[in-house]
N, C-alpha and C. Protein backbone atom coordinates (compact mmCIF):
# COMPACT_ATOMS: atom_id res chain seq x y z
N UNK A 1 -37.52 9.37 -1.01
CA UNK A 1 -36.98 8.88 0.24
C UNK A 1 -36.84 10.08 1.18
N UNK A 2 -37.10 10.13 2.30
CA UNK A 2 -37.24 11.09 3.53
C UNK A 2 -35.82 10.82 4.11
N UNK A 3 -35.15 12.03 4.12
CA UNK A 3 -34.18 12.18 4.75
C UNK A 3 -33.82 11.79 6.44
N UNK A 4 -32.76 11.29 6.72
CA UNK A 4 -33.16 10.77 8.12
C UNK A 4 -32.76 11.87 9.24
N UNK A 5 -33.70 11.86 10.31
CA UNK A 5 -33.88 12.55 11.44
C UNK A 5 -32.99 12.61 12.58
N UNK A 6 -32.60 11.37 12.40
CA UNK A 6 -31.57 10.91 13.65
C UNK A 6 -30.41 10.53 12.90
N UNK A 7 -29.27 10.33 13.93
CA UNK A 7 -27.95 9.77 13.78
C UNK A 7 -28.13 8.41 13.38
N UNK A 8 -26.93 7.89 12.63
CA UNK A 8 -27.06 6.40 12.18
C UNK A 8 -26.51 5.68 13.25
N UNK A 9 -26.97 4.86 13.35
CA UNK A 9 -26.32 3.63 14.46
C UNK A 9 -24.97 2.94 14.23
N UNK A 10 -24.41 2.91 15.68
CA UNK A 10 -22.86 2.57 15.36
C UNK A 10 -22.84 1.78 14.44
N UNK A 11 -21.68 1.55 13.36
CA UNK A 11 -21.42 0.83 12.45
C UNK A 11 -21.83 1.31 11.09
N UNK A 12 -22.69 1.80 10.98
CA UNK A 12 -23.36 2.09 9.96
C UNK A 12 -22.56 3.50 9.29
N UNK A 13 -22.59 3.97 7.74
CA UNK A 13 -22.74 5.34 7.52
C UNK A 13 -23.80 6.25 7.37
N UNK A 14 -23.54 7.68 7.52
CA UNK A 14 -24.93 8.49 7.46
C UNK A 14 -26.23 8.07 6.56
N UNK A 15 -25.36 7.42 5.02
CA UNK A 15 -26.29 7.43 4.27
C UNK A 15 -26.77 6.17 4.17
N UNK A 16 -26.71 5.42 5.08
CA UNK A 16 -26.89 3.95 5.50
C UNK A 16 -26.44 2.47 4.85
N UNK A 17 -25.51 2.70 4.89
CA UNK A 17 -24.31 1.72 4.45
C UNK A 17 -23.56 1.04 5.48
N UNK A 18 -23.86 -0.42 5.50
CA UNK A 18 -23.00 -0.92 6.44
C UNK A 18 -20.97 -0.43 6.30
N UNK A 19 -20.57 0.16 7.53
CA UNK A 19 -18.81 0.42 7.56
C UNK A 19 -18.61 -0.80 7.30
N UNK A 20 -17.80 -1.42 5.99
CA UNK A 20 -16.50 -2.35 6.30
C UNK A 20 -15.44 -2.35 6.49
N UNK A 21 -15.05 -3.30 7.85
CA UNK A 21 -13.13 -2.51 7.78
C UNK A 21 -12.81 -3.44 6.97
N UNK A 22 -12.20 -2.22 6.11
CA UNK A 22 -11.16 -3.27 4.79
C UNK A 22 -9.74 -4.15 5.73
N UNK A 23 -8.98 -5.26 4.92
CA UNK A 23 -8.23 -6.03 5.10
C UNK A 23 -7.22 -4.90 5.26
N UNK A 24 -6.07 -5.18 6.26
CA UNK A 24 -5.09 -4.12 6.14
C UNK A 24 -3.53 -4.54 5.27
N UNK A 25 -3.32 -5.04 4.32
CA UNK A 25 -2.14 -5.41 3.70
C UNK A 25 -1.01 -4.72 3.60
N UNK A 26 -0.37 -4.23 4.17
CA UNK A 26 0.66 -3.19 4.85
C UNK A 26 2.07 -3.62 5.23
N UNK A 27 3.13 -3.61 5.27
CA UNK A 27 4.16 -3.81 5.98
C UNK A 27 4.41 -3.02 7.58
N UNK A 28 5.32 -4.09 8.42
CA UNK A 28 5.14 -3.09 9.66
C UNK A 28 5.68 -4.15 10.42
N UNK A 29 6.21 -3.87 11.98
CA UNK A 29 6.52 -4.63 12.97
C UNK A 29 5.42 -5.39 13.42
N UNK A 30 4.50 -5.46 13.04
CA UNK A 30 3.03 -6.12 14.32
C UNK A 30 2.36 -7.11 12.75
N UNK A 31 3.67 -7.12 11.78
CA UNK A 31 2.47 -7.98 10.64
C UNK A 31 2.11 -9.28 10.96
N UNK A 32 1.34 -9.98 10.76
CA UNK A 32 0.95 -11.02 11.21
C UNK A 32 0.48 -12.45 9.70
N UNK A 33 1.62 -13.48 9.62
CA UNK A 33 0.93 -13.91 8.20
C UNK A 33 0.20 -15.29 8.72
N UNK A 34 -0.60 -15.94 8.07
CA UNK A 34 -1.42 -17.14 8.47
C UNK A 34 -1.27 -18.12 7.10
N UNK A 35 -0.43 -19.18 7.28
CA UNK A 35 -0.65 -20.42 6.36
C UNK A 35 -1.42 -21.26 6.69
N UNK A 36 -1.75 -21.82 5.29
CA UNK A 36 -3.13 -23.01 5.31
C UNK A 36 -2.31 -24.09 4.65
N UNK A 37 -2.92 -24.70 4.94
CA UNK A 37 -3.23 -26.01 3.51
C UNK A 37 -4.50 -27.01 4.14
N UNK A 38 -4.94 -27.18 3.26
CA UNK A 38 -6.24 -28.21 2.51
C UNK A 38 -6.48 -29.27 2.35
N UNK A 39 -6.46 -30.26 3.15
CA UNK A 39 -6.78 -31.49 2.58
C UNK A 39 -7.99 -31.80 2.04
N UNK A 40 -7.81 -32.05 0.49
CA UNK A 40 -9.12 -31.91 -0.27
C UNK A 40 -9.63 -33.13 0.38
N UNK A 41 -9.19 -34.64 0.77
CA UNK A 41 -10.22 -35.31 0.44
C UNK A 41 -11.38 -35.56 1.25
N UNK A 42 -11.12 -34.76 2.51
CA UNK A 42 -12.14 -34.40 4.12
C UNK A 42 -12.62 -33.33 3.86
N UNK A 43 -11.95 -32.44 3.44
CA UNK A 43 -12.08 -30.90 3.60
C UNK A 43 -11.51 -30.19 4.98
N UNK A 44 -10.64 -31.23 5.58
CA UNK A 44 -10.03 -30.62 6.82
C UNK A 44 -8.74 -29.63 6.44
N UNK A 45 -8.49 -28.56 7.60
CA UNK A 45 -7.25 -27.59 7.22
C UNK A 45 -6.62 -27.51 8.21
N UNK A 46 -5.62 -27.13 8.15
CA UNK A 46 -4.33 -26.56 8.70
C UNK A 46 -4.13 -25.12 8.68
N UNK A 47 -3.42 -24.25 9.79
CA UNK A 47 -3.52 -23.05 9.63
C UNK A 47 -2.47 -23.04 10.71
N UNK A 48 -1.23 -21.82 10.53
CA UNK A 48 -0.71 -21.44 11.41
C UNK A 48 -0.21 -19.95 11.42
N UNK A 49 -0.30 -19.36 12.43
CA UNK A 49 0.33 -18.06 12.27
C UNK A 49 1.37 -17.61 12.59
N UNK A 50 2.26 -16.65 11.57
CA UNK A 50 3.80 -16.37 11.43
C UNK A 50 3.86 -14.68 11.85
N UNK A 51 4.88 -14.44 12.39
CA UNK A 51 5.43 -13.16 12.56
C UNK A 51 6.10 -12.89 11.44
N UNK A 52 6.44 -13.75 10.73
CA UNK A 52 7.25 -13.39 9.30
C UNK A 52 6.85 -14.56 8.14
N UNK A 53 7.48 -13.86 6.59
CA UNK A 53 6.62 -14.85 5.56
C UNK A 53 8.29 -15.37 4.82
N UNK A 54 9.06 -16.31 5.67
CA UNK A 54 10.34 -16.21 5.15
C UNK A 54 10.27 -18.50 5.21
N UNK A 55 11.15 -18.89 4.86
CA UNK A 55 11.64 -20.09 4.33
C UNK A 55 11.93 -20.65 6.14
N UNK A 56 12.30 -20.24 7.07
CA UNK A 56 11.88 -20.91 8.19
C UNK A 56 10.79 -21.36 9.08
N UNK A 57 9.69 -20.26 8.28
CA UNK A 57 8.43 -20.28 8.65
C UNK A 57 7.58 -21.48 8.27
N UNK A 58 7.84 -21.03 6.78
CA UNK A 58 7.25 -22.03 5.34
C UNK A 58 7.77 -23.40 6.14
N UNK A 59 9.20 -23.73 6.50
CA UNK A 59 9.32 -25.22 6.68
C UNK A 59 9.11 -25.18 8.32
N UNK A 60 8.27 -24.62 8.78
CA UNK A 60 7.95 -25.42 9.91
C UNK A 60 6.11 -25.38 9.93
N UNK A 61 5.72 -24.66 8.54
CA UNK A 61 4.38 -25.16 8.43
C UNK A 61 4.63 -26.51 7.46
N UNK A 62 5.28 -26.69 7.00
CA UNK A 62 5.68 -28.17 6.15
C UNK A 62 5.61 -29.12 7.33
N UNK A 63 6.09 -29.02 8.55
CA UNK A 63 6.21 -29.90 9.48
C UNK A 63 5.34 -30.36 9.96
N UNK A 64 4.49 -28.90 9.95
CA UNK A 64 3.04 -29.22 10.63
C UNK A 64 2.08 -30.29 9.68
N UNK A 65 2.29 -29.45 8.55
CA UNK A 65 1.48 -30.36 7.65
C UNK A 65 1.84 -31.86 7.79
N UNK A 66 3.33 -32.22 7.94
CA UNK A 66 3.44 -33.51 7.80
C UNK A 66 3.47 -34.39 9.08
N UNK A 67 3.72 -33.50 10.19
CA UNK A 67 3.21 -34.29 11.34
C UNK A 67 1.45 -34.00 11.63
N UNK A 68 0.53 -34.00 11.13
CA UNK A 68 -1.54 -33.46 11.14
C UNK A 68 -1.22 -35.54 9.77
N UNK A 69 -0.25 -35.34 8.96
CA UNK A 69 -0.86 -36.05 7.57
C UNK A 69 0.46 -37.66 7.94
N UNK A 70 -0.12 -38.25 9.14
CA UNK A 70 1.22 -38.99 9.61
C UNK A 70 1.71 -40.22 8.49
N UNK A 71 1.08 -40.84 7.20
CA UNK A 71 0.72 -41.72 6.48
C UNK A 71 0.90 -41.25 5.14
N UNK A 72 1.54 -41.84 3.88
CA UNK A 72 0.83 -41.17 2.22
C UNK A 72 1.91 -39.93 1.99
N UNK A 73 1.92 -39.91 1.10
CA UNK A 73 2.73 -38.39 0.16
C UNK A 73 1.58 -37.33 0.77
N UNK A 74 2.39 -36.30 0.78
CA UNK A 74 1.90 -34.72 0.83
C UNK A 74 1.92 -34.14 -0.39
N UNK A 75 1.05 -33.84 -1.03
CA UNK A 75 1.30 -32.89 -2.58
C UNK A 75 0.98 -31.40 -2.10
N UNK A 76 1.88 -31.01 -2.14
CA UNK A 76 1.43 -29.43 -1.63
C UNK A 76 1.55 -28.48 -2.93
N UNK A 77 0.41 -27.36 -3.02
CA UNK A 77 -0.02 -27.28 -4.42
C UNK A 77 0.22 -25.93 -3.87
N UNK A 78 1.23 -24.68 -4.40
CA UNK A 78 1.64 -23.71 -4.40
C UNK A 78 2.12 -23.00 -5.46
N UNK A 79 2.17 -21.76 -5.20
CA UNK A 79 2.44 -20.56 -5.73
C UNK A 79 3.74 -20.74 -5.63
N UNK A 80 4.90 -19.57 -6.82
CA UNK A 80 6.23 -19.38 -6.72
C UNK A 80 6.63 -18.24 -6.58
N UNK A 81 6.16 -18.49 -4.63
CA UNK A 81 6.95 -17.29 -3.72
C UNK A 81 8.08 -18.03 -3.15
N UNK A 82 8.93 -17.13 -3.19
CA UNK A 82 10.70 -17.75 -3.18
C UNK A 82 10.98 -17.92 -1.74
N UNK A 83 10.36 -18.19 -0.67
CA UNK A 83 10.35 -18.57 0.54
C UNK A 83 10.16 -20.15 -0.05
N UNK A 84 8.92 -20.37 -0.56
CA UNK A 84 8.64 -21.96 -1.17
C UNK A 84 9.70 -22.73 -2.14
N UNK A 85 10.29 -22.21 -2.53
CA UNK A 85 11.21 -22.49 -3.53
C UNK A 85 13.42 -22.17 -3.27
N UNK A 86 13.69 -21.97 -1.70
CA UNK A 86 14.46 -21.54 -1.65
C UNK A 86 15.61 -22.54 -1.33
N UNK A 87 16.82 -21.81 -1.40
CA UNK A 87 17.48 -23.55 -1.03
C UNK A 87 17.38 -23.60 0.16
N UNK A 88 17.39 -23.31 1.32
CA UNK A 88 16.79 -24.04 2.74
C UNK A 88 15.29 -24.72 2.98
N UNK A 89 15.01 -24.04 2.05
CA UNK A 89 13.33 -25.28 1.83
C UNK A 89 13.53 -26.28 1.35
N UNK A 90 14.61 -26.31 -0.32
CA UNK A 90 15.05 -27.67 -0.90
C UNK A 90 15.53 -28.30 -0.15
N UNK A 91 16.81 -28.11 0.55
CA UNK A 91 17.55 -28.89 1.40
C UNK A 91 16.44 -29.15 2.28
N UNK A 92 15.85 -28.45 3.18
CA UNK A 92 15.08 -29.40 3.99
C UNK A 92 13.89 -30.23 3.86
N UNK A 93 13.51 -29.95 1.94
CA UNK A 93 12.43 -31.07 1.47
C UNK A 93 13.12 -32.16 1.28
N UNK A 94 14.31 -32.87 0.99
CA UNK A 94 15.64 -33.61 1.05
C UNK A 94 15.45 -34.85 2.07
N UNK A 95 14.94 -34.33 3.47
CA UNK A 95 15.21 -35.26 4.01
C UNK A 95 13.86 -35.64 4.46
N UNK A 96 12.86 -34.78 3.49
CA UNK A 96 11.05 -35.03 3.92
C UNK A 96 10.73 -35.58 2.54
N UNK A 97 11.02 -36.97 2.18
CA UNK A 97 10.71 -37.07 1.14
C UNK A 97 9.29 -37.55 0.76
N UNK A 98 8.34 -37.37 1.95
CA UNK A 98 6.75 -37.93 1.51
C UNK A 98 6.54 -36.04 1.14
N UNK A 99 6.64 -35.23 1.88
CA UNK A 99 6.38 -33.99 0.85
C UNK A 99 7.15 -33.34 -0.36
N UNK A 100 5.68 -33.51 -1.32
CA UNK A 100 5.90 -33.38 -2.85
C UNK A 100 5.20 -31.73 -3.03
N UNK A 101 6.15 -31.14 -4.15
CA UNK A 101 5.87 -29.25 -4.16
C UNK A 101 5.42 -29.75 -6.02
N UNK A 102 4.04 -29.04 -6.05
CA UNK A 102 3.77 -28.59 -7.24
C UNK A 102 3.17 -27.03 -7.28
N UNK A 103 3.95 -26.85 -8.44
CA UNK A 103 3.86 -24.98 -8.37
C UNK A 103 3.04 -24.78 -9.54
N UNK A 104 1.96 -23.54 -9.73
CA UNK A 104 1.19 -23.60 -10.04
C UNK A 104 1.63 -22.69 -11.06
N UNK A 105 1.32 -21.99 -12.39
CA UNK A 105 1.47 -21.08 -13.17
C UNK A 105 1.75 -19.55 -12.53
N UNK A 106 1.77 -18.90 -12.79
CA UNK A 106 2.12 -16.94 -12.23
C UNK A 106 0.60 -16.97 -13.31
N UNK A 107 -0.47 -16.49 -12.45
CA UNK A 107 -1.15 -15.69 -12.62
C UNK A 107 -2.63 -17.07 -12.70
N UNK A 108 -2.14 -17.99 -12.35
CA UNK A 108 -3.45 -19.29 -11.95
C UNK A 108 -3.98 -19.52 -11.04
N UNK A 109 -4.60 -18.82 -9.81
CA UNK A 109 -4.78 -19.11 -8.49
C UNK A 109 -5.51 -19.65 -8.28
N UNK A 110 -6.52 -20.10 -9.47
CA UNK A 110 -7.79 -20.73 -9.23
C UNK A 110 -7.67 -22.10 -9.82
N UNK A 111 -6.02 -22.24 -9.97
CA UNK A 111 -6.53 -23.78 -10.21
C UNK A 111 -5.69 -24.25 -8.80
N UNK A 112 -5.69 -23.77 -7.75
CA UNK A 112 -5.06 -23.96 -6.55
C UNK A 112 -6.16 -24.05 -5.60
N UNK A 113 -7.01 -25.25 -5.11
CA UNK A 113 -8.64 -25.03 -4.69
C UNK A 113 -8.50 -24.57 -2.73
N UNK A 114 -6.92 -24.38 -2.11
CA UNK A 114 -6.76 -23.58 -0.83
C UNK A 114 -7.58 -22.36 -1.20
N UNK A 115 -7.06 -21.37 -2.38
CA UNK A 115 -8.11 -20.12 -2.52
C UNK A 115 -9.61 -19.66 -2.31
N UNK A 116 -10.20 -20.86 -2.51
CA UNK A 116 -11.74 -20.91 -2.45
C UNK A 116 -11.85 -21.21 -0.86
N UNK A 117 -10.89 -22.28 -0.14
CA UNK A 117 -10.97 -21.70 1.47
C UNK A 117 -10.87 -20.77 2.24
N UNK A 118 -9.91 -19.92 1.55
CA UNK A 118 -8.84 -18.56 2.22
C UNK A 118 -10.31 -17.57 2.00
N UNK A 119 -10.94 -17.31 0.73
CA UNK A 119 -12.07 -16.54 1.05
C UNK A 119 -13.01 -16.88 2.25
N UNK A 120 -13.55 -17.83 2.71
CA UNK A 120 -14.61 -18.35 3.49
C UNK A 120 -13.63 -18.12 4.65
N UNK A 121 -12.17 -18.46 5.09
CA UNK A 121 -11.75 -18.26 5.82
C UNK A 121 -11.67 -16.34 6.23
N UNK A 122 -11.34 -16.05 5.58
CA UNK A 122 -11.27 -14.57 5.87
C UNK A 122 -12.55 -13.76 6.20
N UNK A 123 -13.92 -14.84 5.63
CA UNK A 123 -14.92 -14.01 5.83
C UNK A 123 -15.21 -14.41 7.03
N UNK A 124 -14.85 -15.42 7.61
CA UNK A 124 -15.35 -15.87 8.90
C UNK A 124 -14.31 -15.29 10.08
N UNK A 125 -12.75 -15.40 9.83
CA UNK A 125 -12.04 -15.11 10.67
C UNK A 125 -11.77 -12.94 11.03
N UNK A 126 -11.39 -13.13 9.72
CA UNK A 126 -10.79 -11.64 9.62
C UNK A 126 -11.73 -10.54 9.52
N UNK A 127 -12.47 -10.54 8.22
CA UNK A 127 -13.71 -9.69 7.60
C UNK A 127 -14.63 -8.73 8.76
N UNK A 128 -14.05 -7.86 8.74
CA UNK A 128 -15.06 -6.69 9.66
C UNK A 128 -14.40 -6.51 11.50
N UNK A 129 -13.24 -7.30 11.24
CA UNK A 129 -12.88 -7.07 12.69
C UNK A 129 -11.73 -6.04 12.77
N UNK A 130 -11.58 -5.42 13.62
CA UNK A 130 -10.15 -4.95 13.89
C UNK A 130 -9.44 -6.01 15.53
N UNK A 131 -8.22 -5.80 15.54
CA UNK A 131 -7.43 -6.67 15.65
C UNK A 131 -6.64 -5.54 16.69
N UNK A 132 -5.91 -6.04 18.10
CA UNK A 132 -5.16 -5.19 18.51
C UNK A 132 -3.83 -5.46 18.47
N UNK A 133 -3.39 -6.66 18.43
CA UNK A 133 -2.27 -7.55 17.95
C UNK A 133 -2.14 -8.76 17.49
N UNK A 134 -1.07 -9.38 17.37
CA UNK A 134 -0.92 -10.62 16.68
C UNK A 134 -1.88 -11.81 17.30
N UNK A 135 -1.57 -11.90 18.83
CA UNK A 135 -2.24 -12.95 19.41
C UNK A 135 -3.50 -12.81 19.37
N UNK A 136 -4.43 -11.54 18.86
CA UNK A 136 -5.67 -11.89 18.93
C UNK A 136 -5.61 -12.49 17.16
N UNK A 137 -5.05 -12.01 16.05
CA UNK A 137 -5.50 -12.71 15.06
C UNK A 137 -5.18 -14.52 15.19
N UNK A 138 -3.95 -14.53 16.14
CA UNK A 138 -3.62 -16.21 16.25
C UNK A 138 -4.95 -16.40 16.78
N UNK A 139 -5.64 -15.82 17.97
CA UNK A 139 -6.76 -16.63 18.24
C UNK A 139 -8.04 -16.61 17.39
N UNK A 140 -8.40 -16.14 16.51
CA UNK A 140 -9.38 -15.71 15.11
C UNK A 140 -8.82 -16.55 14.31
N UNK A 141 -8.02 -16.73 14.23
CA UNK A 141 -6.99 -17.87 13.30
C UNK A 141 -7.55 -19.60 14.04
N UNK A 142 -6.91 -19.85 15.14
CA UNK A 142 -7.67 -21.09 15.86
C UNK A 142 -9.13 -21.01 15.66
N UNK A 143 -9.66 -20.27 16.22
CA UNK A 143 -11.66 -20.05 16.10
C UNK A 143 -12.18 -20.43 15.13
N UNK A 144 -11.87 -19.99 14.25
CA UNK A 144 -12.20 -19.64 12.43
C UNK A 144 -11.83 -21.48 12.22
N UNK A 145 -10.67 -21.79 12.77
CA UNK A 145 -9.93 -23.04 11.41
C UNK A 145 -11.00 -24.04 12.43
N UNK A 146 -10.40 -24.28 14.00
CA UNK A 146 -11.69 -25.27 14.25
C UNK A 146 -13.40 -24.96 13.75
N UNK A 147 -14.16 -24.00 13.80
CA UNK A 147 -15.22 -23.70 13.37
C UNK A 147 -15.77 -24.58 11.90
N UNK A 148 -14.68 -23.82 10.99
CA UNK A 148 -15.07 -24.55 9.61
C UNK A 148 -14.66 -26.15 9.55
N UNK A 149 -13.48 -26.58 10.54
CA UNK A 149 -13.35 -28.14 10.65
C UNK A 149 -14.40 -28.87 10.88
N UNK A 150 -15.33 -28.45 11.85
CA UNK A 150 -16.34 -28.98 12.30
C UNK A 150 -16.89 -29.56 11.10
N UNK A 151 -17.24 -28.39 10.09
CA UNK A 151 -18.14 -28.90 9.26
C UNK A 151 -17.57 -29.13 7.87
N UNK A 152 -16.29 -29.68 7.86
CA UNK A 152 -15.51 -29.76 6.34
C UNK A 152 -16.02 -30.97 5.71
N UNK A 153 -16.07 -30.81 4.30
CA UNK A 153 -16.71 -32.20 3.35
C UNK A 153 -15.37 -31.95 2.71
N UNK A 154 -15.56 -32.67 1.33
CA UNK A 154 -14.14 -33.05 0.60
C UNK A 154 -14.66 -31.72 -0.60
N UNK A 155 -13.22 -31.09 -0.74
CA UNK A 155 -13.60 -30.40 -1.86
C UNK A 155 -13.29 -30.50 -3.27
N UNK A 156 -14.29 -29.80 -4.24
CA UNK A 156 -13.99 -30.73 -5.56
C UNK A 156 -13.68 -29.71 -6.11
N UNK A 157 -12.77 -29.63 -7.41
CA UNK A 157 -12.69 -28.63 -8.59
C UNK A 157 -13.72 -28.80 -9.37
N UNK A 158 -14.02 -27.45 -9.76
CA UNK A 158 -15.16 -27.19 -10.85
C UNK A 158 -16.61 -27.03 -10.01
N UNK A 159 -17.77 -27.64 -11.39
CA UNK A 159 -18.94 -27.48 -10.60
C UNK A 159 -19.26 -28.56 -10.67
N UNK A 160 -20.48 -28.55 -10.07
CA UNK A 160 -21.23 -30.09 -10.06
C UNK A 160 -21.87 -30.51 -11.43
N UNK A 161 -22.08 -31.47 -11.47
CA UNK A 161 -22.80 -31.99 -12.68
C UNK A 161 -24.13 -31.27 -12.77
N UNK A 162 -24.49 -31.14 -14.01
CA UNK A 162 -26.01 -30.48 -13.95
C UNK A 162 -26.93 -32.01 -13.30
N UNK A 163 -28.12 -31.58 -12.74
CA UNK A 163 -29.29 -32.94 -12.53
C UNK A 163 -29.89 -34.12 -13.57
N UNK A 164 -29.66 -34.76 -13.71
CA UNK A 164 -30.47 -34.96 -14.63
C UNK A 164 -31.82 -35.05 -14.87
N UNK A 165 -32.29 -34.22 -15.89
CA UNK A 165 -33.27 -34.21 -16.47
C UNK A 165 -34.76 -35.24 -17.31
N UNK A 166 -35.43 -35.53 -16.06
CA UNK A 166 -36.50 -36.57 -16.36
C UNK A 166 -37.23 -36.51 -17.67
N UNK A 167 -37.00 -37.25 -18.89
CA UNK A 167 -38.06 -36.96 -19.74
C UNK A 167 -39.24 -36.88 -19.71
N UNK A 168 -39.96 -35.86 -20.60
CA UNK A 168 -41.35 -36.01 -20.74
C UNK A 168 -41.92 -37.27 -20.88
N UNK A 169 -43.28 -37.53 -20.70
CA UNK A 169 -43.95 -38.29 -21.48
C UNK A 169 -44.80 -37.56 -22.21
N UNK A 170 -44.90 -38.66 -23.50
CA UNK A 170 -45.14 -38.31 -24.83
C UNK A 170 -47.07 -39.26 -24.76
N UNK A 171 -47.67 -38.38 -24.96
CA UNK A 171 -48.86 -39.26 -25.46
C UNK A 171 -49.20 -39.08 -27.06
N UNK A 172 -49.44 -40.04 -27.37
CA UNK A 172 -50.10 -40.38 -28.82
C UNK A 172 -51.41 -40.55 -28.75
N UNK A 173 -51.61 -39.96 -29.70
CA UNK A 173 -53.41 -40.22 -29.67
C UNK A 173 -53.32 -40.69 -31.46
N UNK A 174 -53.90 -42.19 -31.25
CA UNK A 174 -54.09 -43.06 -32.40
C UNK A 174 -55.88 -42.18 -32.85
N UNK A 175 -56.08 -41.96 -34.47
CA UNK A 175 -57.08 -42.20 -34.84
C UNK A 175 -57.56 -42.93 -35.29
């Protein structure tokens, strides 16, 4: 390989590697958190963005969820972060009694099928951008969630069935 002559082009490194800006997971005044939830049976989502990841937040994305889902129980399928589980969340699941909390194991994320969105979401919203404040990720946040709405199907756990497989035909040859 011939060493290169010229400078690499913005973005790139010398030795020609696309730069990725990594995710910044950090604490700080300017943090910015984004809840989802999933409705498997469209594949439509919900998304909102928080200045904080605390039990007032959590129940006013509960709200959202339940005023988007106006009809039917809510099963909301979560993790046990103690914002989800606190007594101002209980008390105020109390008087929301179509939303139902199932909590998932410590250390199961994949049987929680929001995860398999949150990647596609991040690669579409977040992945390779920098950000100058909150309101631009709220608007990467809107962009991103209508974008993939457009085109949501229902999502399934697991994989698909294999195809099935046409048998041969068999010839016989009588003597």
């Amino acid at each position: 390989m011939i060493p290169r002559t010229f400078p690499p082009a913005p973005g790139w490194s010398p030795d020609g590697h696309r730069i990725k800006a990594e995710l910044d997971y950090s604490r700080g005044p300017e943090k910015t958190w984004v809840y989802g939830g999933l409705r498997i049976a469209d594949g439509q989502e919900v998304t909102m963005t928080a200045r904080s990841r605390n039990s007032a937040f959590y129940q006013q994305f509960l709200q959202m969820l339940e005023d988007t889902n106006p009809t039917g129980d809510i099963y909301v399928v979560t993790d046990n972060l103690s914002s989800h589980n606190s007594l101002s969340t209980r008390t105020w699941l109390e008087d929301h009694p179509r939303i139902r909390h199932v909590f998932i194991p410590v250390g199961a994320c994949w049987l929680n099928l929001q995860e398999g969105w949150w990647r596609i979401f991040r690669k579409a919203a977040l992945a390779g951008r920098s950000f100058s404040g909150p309101d631009e990720i709220a608007q990467a946040t809107r962009i991103a969630t209508a974008q993939l709405n457009a085109r949501a199907r229902p999502w399934i756990w697991g994989r698909p069935a294999p195809p099935i497989r046409q048998a041969r035909r068999r010839y016989v040859y009588l003597l």
